[in-house]
Protein backbone atom coordinates (compact mmCIF):
# COMPACT_ATOMS: atom_id res chain seq x y z
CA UNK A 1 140.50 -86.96 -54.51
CA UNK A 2 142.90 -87.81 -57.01
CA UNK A 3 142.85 -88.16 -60.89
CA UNK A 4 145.13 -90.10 -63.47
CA UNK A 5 146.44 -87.48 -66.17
CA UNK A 6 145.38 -89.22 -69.47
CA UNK A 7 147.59 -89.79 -72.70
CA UNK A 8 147.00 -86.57 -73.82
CA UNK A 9 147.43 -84.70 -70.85
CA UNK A 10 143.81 -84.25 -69.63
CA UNK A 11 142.60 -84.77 -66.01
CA UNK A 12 139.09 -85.18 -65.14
CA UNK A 13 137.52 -82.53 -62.57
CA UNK A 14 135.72 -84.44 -60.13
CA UNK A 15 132.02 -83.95 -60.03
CA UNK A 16 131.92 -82.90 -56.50
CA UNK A 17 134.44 -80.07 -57.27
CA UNK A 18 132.42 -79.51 -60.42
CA UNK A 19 128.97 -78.78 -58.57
CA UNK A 20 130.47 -76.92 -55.52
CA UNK A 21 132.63 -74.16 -57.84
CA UNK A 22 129.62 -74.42 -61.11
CA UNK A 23 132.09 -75.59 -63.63
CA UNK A 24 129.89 -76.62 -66.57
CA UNK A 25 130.78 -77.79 -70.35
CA UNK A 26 132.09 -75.20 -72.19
CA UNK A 27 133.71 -73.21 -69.55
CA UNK A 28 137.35 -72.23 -69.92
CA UNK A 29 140.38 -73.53 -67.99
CA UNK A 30 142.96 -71.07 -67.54
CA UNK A 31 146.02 -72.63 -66.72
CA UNK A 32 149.67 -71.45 -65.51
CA UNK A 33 152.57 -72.08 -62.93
CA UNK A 34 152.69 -70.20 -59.52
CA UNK A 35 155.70 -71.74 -57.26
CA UNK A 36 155.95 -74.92 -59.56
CA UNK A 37 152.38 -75.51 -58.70
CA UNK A 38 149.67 -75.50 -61.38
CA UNK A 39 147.32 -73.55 -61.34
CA UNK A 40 143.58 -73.89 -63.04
CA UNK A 41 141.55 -70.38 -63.08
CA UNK A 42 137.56 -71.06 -64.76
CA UNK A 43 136.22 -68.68 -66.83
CA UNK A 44 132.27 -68.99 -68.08
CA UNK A 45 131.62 -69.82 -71.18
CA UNK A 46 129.62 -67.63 -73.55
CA UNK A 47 126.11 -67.69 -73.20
CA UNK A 48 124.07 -69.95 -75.49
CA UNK A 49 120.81 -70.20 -74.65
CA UNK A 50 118.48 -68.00 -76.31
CA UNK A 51 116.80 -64.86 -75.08
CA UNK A 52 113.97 -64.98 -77.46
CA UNK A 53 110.77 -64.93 -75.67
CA UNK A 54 112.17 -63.99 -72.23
CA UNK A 55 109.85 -60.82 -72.32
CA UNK A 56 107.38 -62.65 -74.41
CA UNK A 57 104.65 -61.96 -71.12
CA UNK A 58 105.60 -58.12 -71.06
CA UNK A 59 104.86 -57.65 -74.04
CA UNK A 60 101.34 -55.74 -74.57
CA UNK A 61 100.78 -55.41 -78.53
CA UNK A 62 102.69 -54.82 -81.50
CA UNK A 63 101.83 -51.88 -83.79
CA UNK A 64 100.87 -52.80 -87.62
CA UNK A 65 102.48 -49.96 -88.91
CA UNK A 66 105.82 -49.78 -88.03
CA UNK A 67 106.52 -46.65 -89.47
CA UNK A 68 108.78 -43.95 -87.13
CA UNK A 69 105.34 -41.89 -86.28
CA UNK A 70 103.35 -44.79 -85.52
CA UNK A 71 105.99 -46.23 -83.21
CA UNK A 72 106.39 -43.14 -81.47
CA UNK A 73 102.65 -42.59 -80.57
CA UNK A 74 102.62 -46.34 -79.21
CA UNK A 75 105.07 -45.95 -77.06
CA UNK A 76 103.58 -42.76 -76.02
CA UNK A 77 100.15 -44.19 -75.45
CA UNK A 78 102.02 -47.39 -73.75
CA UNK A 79 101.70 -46.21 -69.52
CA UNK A 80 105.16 -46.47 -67.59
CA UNK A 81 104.76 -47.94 -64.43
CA UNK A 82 107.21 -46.15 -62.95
CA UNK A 83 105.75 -42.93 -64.14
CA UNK A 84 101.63 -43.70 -64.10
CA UNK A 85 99.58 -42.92 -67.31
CA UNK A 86 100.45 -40.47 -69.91
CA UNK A 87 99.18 -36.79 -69.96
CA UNK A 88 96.81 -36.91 -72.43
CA UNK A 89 96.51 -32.61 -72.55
CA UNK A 90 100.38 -32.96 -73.40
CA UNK A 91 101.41 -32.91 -77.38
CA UNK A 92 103.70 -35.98 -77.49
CA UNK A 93 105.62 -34.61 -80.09
């Protein structure tokens, strides 16, 4: 495969190349000379898309009072599955 370098100095990554190594938009080219040869490195872009939600299903309910105490017992209360259900003989605090 071959590309034309443009005015400016850009070449076009063909999309083949593109798909097979998951160069997207936004990704940076890192570019220098090894043995007069150039050489293109890609780094991934930041990430954009938003996390909001993701643990949207996980989540069981959200106190009203969001005070330190009233946090404290929910998460208390709240069973860890790695763990089983809380004591309940056992003083949180």
């Amino acid at each position: 495969m071959t590309s034309r370098v443009g005015e400016r100095g850009q070449i076009t990554i063909e999309k083949a190349i593109r798909e097979q190594l998951a160069i997207y938009a936004g990704d940076e080219a890192v570019q220098r000379v090894e043995n007069g040869r150039i050489v293109i490195e890609i780094v991934p872009g930041r990430h954009t898309r938003s996390l909001a939600g993701a643990l949207a299903a996980d989540v069981q309910r959200q106190p009203q009072d969001e005070t330190w105490e009233t946090l404290r017992q929910a998460a208390w209360e709240t069973p860890d599955p790695d763990r089983g259900p809380p004591d309940p003989d056992r003083d949180p605090a």
